[in-house]
PDB file of N, CA and C in Angstrom:
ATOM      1  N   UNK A   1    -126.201  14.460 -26.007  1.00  0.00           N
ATOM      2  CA  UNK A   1    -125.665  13.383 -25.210  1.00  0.00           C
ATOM      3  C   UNK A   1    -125.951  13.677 -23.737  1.00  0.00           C
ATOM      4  N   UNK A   2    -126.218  12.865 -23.094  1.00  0.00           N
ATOM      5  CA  UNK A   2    -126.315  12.835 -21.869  1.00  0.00           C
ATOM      6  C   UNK A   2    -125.535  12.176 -20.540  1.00  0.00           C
ATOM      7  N   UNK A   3    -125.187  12.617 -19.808  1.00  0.00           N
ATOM      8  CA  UNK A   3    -123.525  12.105 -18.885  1.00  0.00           C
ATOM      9  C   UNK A   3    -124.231  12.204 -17.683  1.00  0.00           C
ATOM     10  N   UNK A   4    -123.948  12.028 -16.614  1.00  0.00           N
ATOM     11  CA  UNK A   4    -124.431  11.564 -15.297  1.00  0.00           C
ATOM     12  C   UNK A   4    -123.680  12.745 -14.813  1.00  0.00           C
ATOM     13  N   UNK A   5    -123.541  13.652 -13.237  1.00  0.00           N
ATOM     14  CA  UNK A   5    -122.830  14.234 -12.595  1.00  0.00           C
ATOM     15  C   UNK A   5    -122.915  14.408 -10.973  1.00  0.00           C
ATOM     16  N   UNK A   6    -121.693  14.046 -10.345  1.00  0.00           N
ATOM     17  CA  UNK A   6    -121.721  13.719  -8.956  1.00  0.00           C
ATOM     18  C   UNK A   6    -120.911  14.942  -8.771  1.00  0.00           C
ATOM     19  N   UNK A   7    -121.559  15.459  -7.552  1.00  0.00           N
ATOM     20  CA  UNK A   7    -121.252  16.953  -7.004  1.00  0.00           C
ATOM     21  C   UNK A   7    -121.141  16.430  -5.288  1.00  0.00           C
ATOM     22  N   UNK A   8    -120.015  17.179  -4.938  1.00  0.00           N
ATOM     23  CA  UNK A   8    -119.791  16.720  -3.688  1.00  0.00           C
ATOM     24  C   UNK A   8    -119.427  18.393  -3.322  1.00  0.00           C
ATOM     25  N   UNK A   9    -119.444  18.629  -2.178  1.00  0.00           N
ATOM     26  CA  UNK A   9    -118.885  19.795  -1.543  1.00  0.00           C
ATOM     27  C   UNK A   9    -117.454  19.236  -0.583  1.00  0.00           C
ATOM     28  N   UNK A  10    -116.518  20.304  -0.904  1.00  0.00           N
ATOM     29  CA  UNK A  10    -115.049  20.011   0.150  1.00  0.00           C
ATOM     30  C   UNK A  10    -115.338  21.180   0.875  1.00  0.00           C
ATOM     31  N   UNK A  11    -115.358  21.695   1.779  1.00  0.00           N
ATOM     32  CA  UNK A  11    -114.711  22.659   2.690  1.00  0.00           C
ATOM     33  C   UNK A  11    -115.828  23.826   1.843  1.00  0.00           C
ATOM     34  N   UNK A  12    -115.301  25.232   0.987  1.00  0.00           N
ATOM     35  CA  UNK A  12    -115.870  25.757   0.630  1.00  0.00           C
ATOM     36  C   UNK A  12    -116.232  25.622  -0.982  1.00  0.00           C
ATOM     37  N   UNK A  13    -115.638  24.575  -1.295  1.00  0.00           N
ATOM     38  CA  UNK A  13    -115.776  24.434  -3.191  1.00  0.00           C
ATOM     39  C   UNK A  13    -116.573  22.947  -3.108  1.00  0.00           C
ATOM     40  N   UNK A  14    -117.045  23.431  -4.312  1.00  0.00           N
ATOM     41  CA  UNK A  14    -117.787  22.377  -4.737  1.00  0.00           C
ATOM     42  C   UNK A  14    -117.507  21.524  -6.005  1.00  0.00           C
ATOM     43  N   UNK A  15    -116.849  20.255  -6.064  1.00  0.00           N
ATOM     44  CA  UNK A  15    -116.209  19.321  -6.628  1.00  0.00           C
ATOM     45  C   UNK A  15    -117.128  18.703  -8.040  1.00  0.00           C
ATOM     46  N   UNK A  16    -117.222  18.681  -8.979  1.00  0.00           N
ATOM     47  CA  UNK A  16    -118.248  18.055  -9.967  1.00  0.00           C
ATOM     48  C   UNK A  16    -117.176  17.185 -10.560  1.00  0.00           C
ATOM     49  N   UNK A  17    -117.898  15.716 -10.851  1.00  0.00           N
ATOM     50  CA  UNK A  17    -117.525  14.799 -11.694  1.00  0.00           C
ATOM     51  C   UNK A  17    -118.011  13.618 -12.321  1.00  0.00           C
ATOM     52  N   UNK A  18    -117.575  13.295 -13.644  1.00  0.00           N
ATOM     53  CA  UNK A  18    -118.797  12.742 -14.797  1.00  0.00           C
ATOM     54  C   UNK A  18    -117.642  11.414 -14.436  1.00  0.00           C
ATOM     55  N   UNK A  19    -118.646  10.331 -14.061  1.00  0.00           N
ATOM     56  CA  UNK A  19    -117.809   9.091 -13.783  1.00  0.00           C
ATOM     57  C   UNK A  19    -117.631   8.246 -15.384  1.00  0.00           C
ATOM     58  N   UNK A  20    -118.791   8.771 -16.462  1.00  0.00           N
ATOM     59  CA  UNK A  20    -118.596   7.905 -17.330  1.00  0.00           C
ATOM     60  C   UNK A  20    -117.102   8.433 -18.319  1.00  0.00           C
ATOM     61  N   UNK A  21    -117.209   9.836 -18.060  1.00  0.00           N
ATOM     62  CA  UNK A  21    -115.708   9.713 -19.120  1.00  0.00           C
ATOM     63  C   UNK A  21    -114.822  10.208 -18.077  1.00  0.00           C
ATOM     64  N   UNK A  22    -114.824   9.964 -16.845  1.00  0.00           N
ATOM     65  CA  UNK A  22    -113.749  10.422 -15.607  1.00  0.00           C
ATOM     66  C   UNK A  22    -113.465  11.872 -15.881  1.00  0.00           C
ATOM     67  N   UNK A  23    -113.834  12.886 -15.714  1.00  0.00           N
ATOM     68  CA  UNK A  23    -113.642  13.952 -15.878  1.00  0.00           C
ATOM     69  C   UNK A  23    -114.445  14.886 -14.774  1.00  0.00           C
ATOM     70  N   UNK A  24    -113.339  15.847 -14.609  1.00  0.00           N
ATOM     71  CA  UNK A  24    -114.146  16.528 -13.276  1.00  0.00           C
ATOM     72  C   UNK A  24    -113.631  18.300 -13.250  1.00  0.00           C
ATOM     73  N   UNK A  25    -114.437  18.631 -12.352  1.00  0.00           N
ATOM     74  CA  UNK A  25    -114.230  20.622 -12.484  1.00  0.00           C
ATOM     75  C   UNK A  25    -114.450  20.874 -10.803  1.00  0.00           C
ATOM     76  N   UNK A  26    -114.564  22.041 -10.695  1.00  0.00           N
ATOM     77  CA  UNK A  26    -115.399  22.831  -9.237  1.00  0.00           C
ATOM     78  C   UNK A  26    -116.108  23.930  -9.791  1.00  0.00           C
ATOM     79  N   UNK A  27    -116.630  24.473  -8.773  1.00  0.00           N
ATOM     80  CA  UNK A  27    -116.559  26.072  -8.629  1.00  0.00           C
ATOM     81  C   UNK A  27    -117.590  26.046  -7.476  1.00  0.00           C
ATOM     82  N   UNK A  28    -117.119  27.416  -6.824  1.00  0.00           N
ATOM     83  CA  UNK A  28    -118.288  28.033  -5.605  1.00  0.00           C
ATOM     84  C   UNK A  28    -119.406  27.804  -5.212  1.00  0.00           C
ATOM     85  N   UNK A  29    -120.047  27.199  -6.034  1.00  0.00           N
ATOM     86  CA  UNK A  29    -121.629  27.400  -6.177  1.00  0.00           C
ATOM     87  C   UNK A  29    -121.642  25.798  -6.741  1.00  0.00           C
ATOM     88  N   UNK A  30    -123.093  25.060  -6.280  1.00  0.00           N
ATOM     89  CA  UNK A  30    -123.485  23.798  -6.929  1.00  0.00           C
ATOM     90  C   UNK A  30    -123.493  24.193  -8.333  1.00  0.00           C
ATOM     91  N   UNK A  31    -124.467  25.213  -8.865  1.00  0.00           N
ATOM     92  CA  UNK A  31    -124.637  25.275 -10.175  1.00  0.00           C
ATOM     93  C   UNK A  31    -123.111  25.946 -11.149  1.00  0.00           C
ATOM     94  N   UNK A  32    -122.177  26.564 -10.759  1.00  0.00           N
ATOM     95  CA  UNK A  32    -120.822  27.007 -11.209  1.00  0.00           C
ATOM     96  C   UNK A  32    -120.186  26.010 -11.111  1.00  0.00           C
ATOM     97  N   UNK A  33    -119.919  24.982 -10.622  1.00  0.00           N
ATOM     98  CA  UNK A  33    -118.987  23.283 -10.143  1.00  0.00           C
ATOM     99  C   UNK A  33    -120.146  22.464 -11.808  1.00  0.00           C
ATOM    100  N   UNK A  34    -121.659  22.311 -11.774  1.00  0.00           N
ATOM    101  CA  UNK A  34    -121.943  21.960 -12.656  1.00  0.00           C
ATOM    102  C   UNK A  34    -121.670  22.230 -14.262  1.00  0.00           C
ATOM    103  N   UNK A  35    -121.409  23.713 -14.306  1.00  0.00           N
ATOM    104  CA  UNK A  35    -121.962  24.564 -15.758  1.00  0.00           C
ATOM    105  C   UNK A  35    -120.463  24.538 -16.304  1.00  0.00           C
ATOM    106  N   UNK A  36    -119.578  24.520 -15.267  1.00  0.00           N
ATOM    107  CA  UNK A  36    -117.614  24.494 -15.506  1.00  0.00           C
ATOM    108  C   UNK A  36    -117.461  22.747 -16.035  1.00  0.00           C
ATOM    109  N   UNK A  37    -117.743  21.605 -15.423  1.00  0.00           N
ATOM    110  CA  UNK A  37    -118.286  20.354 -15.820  1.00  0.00           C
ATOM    111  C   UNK A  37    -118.444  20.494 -17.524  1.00  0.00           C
ATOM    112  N   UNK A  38    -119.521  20.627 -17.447  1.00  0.00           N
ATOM    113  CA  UNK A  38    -120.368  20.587 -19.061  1.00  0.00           C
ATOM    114  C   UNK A  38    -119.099  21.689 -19.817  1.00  0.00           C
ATOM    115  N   UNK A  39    -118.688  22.415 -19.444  1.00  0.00           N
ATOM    116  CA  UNK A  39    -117.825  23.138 -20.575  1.00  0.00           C
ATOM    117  C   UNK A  39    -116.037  22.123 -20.872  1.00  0.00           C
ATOM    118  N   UNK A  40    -116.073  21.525 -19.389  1.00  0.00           N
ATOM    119  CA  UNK A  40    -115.000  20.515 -19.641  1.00  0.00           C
ATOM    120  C   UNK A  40    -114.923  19.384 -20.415  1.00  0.00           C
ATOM    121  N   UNK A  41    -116.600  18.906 -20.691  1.00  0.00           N
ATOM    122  CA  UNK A  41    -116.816  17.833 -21.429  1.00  0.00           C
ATOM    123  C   UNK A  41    -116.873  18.213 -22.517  1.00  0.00           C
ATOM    124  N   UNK A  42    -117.421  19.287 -22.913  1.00  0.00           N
ATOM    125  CA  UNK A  42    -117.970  19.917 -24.018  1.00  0.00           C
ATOM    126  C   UNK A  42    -116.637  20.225 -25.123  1.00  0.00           C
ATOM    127  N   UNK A  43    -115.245  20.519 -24.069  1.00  0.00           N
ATOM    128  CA  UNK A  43    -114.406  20.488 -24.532  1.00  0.00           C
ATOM    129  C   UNK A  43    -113.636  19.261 -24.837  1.00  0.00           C
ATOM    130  N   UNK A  44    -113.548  18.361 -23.994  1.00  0.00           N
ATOM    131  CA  UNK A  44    -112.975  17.327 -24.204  1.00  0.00           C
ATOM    132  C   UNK A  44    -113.852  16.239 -24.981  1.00  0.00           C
ATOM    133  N   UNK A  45    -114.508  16.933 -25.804  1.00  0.00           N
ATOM    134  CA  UNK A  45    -115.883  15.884 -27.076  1.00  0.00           C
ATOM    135  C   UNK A  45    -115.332  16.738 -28.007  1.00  0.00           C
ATOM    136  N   UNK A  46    -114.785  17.762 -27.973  1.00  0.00           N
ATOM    137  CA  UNK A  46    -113.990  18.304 -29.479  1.00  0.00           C
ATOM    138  C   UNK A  46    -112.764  17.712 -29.932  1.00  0.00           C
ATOM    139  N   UNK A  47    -111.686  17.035 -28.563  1.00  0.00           N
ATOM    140  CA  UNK A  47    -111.379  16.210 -29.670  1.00  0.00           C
ATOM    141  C   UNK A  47    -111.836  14.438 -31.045  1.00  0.00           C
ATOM    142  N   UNK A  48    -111.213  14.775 -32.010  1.00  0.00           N
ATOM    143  CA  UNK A  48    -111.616  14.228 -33.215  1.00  0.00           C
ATOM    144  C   UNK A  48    -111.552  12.691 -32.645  1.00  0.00           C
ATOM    145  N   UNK A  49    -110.364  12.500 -31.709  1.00  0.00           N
ATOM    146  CA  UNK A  49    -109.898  10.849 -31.597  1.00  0.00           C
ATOM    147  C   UNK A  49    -111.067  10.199 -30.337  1.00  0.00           C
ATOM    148  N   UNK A  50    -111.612  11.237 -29.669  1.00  0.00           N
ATOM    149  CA  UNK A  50    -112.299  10.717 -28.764  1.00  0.00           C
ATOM    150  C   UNK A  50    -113.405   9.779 -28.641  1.00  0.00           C
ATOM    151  N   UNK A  51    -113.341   8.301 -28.299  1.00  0.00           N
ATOM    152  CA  UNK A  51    -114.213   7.227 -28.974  1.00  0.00           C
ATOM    153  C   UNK A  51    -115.282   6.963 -27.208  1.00  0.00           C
ATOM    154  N   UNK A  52    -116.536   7.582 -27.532  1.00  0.00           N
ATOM    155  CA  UNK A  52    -117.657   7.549 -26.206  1.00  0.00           C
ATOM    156  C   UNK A  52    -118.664   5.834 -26.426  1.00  0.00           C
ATOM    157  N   UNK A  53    -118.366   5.105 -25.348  1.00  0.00           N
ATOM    158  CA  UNK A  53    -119.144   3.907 -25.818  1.00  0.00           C
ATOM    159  C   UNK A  53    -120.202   4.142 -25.555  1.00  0.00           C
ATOM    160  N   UNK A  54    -120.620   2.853 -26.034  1.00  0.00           N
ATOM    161  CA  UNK A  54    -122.758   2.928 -26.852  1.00  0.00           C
ATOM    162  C   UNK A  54    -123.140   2.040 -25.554  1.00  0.00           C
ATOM    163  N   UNK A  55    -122.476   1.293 -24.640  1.00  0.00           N
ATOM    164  CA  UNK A  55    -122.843   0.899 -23.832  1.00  0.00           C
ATOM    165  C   UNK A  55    -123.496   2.127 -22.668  1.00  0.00           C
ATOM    166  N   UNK A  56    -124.896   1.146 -21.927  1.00  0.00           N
ATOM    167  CA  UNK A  56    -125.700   2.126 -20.962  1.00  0.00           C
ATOM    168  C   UNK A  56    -124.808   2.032 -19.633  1.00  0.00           C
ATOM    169  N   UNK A  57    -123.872   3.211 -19.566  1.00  0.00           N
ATOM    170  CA  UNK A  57    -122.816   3.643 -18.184  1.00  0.00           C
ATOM    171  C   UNK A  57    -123.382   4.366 -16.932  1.00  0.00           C
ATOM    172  N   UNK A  58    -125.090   4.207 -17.045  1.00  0.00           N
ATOM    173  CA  UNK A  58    -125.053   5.367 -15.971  1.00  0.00           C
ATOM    174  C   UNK A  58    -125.204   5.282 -14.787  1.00  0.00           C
ATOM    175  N   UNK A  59    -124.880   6.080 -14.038  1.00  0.00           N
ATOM    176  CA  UNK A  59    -124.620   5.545 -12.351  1.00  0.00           C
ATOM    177  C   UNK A  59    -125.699   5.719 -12.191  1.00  0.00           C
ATOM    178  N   UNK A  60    -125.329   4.494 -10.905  1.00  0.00           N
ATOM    179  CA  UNK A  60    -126.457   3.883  -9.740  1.00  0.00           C
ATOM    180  C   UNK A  60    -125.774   4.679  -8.593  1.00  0.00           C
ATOM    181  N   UNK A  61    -126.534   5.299  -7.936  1.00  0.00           N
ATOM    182  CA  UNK A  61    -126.017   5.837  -6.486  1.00  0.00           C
ATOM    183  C   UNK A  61    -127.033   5.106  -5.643  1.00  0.00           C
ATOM    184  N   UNK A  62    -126.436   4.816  -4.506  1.00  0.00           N
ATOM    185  CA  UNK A  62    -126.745   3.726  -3.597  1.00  0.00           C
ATOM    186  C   UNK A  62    -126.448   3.716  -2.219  1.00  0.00           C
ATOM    187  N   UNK A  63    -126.415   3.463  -1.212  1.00  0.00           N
ATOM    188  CA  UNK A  63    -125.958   3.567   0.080  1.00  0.00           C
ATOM    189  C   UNK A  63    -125.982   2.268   1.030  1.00  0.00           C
ATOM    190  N   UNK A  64    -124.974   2.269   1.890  1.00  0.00           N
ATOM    191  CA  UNK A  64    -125.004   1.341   2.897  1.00  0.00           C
ATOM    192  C   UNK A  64    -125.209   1.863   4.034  1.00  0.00           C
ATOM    193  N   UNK A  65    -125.600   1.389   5.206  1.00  0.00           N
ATOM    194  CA  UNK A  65    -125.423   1.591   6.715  1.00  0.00           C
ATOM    195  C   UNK A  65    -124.581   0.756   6.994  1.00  0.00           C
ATOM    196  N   UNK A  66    -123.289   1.582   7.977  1.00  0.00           N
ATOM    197  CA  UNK A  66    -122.255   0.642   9.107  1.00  0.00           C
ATOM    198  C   UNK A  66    -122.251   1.029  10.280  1.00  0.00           C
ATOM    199  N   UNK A  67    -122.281   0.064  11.247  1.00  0.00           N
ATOM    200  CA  UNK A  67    -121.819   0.565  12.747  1.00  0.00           C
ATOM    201  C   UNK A  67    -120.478   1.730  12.315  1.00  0.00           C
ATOM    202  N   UNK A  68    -120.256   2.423  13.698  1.00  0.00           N
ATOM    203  CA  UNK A  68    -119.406   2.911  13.734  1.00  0.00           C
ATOM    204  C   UNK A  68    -117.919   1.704  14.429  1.00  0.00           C
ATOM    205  N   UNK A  69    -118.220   0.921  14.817  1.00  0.00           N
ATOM    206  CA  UNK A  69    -117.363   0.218  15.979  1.00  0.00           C
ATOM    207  C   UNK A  69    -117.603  -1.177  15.201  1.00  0.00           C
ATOM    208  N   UNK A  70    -118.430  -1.331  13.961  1.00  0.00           N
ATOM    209  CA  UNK A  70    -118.533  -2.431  13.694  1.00  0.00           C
ATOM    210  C   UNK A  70    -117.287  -3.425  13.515  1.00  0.00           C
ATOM    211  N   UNK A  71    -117.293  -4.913  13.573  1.00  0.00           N
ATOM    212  CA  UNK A  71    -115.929  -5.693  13.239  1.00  0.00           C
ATOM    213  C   UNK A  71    -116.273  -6.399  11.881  1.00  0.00           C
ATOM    214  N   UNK A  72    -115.538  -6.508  11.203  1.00  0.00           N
ATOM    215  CA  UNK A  72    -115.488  -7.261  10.354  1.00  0.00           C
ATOM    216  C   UNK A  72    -115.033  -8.890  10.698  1.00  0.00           C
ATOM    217  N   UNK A  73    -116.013  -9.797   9.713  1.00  0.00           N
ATOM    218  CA  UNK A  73    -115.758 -11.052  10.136  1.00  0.00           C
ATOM    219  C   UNK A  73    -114.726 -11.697   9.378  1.00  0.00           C
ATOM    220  N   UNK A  74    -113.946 -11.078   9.205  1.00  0.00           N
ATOM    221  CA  UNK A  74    -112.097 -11.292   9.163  1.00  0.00           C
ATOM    222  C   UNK A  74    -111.223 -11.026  10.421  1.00  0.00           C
ATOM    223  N   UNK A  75    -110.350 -11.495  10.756  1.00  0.00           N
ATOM    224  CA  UNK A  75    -109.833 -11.712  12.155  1.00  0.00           C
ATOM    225  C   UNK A  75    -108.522 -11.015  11.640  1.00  0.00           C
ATOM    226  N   UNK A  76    -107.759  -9.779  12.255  1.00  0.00           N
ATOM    227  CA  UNK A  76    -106.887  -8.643  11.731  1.00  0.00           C
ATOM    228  C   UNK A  76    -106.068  -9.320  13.062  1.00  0.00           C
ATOM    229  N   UNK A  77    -104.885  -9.206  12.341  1.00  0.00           N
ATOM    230  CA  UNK A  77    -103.693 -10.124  13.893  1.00  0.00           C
ATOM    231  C   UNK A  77    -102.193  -9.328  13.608  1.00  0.00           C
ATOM    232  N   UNK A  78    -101.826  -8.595  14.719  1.00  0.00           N
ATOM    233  CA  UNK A  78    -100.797  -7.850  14.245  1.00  0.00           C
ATOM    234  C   UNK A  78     -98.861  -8.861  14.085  1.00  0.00           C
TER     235      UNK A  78
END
């Protein structure tokens, strides 16, 4: 099976997480945050009740550009 994985760094750890079955780990290292991941899934596919859909889930990563100072064309009124 194959799962998608988004790795982000916080501060000194590195955050891993599989958006299709919401599940996530760390560790120190890009590849230790990944390999802790796969043993979390790996575990959480042993249980018996766990139903993985047949639908194609896999992320699109994508990006926008924004001003920093940009306004939105909604009018905010306190």
């Amino acid at each position: 099976m194959h799962f998608d994985v988004v790795i982000t760094k916080e501060d000194d750890i590195y955050s891993s997480w599989c958006p299709q079955l919401d599940i996530a780990s760390s560790g120190k290292t890009i590849e230790e945050a990944k390999n802790n991941l796969q043993e979390a899934i790996e575990l959480y596919l042993e249980d018996e009740d766990v139903v993985i859909s047949k639908n194609d889930t896999s992320l699109t990563l994508t990006s926008v550009e924004v001003s920093k100072n940009a306004r939105t064309a909604r009018s905010f009124r306190a």
